[in-house]
N, C-alpha and C. Protein backbone atom coordinates (compact mmCIF):
# COMPACT_ATOMS: atom_id res chain seq x y z
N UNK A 1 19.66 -5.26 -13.47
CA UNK A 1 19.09 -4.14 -12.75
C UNK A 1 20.11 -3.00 -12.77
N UNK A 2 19.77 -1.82 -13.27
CA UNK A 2 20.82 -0.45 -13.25
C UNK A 2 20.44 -0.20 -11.83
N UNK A 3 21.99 0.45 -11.49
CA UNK A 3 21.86 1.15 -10.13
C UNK A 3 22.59 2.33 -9.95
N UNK A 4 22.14 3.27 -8.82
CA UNK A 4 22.26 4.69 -8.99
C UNK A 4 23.05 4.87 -7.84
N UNK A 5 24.10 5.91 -7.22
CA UNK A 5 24.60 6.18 -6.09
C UNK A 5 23.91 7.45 -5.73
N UNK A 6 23.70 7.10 -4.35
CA UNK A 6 23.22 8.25 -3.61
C UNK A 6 23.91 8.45 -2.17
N UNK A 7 23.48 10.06 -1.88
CA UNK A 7 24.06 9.85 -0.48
C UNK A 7 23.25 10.28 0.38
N UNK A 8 23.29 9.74 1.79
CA UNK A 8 22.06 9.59 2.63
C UNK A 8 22.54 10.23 3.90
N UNK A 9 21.84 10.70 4.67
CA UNK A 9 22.05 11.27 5.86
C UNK A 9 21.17 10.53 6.83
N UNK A 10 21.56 9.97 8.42
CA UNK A 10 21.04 9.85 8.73
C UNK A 10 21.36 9.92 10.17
N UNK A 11 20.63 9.67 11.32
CA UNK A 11 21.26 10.44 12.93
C UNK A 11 22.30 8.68 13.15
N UNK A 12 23.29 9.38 13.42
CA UNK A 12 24.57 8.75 14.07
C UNK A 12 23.95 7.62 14.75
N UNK A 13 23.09 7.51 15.53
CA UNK A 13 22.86 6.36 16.50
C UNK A 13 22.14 4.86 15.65
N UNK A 14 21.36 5.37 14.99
CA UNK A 14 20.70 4.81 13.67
C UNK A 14 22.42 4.11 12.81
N UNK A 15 23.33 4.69 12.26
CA UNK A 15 24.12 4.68 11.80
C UNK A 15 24.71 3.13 12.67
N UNK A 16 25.23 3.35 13.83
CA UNK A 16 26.11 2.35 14.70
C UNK A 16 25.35 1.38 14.84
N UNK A 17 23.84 1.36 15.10
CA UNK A 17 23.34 0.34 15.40
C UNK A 17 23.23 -0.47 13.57
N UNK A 18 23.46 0.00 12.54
CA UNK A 18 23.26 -0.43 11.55
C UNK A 18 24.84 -0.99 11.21
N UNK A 19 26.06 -0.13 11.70
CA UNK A 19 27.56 -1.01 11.33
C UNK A 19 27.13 -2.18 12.54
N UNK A 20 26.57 -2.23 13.39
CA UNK A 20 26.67 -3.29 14.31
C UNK A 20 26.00 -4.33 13.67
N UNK A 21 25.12 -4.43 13.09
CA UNK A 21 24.27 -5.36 12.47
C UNK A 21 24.82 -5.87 10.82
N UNK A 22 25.14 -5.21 10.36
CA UNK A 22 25.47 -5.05 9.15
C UNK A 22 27.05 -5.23 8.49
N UNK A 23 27.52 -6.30 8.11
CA UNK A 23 28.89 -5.64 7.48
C UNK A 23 29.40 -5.17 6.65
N UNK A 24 30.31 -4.46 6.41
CA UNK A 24 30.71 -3.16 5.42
C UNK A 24 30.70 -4.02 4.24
N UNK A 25 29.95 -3.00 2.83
CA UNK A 25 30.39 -3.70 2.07
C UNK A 25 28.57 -4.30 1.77
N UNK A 26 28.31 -4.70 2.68
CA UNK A 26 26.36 -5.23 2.42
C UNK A 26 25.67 -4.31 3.23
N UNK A 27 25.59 -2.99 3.17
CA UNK A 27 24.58 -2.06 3.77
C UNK A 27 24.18 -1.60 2.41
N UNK A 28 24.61 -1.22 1.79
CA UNK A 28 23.99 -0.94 0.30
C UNK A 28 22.67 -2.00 -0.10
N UNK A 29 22.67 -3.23 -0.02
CA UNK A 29 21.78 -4.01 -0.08
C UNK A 29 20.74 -4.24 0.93
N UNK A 30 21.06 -3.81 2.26
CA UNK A 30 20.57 -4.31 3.76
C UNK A 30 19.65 -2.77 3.42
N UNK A 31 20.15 -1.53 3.16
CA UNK A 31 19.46 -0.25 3.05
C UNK A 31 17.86 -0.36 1.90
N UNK A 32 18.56 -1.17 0.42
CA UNK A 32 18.05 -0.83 -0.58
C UNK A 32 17.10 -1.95 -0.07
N UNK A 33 16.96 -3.08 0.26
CA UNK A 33 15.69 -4.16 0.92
C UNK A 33 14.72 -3.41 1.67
N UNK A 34 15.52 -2.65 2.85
CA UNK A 34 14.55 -2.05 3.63
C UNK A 34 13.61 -0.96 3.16
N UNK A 35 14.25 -0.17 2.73
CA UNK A 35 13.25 0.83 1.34
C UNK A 35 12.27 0.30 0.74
N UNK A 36 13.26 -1.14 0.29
CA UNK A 36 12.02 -1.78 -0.79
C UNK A 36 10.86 -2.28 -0.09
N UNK A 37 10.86 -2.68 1.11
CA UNK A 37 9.97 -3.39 2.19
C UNK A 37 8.81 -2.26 2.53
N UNK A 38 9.20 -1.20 2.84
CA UNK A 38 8.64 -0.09 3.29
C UNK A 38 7.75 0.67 2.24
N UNK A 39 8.62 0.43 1.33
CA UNK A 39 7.57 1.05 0.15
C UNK A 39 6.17 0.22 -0.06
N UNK A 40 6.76 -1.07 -0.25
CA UNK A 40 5.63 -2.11 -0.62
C UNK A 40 4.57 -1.72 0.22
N UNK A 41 5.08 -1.46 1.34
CA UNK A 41 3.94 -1.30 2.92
C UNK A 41 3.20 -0.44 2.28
N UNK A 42 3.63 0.60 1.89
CA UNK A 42 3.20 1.76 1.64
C UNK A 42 2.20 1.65 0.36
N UNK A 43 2.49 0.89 -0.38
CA UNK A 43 1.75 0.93 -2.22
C UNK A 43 0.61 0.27 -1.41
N UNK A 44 0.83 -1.01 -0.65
CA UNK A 44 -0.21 -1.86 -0.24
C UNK A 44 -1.90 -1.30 0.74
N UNK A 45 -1.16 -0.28 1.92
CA UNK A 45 -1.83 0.96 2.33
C UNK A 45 -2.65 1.54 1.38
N UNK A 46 -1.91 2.12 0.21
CA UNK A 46 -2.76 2.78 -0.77
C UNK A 46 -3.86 1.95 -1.47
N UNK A 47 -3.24 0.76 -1.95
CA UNK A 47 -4.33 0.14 -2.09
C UNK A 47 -5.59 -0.43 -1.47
N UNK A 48 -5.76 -0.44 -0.94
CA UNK A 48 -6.38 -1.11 0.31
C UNK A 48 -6.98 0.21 0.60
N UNK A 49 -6.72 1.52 0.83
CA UNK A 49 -7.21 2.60 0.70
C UNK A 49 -8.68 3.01 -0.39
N UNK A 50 -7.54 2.98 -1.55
CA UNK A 50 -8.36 3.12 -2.51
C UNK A 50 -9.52 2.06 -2.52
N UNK A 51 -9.50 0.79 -2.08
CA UNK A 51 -9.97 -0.55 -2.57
C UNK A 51 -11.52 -0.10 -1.71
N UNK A 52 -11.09 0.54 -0.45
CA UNK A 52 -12.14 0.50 0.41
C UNK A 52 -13.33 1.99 -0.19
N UNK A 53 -12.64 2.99 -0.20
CA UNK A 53 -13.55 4.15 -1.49
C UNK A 53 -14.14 3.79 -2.17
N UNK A 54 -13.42 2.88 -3.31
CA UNK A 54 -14.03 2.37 -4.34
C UNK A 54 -15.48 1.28 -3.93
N UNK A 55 -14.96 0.45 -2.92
CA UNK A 55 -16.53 -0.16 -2.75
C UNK A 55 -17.66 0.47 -2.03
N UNK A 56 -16.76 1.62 -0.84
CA UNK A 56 -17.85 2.80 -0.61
C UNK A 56 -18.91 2.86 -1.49
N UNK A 57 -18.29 3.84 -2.39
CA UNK A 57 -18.81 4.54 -3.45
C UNK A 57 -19.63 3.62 -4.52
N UNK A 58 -19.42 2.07 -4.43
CA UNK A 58 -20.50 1.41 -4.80
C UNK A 58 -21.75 1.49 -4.16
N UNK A 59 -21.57 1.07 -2.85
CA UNK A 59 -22.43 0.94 -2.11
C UNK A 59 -23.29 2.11 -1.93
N UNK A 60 -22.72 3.36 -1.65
CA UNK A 60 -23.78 4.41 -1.70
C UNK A 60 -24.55 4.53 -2.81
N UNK A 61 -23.96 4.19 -4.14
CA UNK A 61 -24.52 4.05 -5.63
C UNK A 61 -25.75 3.29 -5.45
N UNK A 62 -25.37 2.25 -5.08
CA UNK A 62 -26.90 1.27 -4.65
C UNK A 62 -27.87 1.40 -4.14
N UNK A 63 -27.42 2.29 -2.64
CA UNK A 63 -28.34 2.64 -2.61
C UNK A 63 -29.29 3.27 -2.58
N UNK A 64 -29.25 4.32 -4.10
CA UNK A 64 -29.82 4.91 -4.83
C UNK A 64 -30.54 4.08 -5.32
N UNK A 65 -30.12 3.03 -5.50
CA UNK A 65 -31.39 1.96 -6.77
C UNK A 65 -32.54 1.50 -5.85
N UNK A 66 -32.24 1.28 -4.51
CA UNK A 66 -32.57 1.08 -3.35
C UNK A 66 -34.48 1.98 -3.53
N UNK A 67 -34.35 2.98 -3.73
CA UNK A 67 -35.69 4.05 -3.88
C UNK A 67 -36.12 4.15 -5.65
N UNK A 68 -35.53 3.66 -6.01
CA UNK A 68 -36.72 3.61 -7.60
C UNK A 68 -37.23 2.48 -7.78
N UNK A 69 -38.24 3.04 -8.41
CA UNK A 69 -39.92 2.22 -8.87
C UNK A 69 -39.12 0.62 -9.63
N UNK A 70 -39.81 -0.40 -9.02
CA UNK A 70 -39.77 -1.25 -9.44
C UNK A 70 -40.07 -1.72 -11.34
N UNK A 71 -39.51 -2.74 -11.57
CA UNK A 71 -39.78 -2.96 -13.50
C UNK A 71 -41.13 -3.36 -13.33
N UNK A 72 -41.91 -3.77 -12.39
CA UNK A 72 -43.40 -4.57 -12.64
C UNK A 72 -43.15 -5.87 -12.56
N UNK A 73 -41.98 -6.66 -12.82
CA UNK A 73 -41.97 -7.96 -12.79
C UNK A 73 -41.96 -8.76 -11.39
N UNK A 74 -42.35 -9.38 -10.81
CA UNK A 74 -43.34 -9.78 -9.83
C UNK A 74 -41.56 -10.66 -9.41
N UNK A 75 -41.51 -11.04 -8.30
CA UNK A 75 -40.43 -11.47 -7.59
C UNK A 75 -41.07 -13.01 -6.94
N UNK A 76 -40.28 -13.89 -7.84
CA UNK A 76 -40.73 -15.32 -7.54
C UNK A 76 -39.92 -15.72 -7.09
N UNK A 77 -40.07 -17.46 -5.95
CA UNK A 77 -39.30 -17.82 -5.36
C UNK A 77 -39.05 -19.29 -6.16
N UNK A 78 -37.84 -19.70 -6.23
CA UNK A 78 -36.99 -20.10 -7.31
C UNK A 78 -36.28 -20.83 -6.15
């Protein structure tokens, strides 16, 4: 895995409560997890987003078919 340095800003209190939890040296990893966690949240949201449109937009499709003329073929019970 390539990795990139960045630098981050963030409010001081956030900061202490993170050296308190965290020891020097593994916040680089403890940071880059939590990102990664959050994102996922986030792709997963979208999906689930999209997922729900998409079957919308079936469903209203349908029921369009819902009001046209039948083929003539008679509906048997089977």
């Amino acid at each position: 895995m390539n990795f990139t340095k960045i630098n981050i800003s963030m409010p001081v209190e956030i900061e202490e409560k993170l050296s308190n939890w965290v020891q020097n040296g593994k916040k680089s990893a403890f940071i880059t997890e939590c990102v990664k966690m959050r994102l996922e949240a986030l792709e997963r949201e979208k999906l689930e987003k999209d997922l729900i449109e998409g079957y919308s937009q079936k469903f209203e499709d349908a029921e369009l078919w819902d009001i046209t003329v039948g083929d003539g073929i008679k509906d048997e019970d089977f």
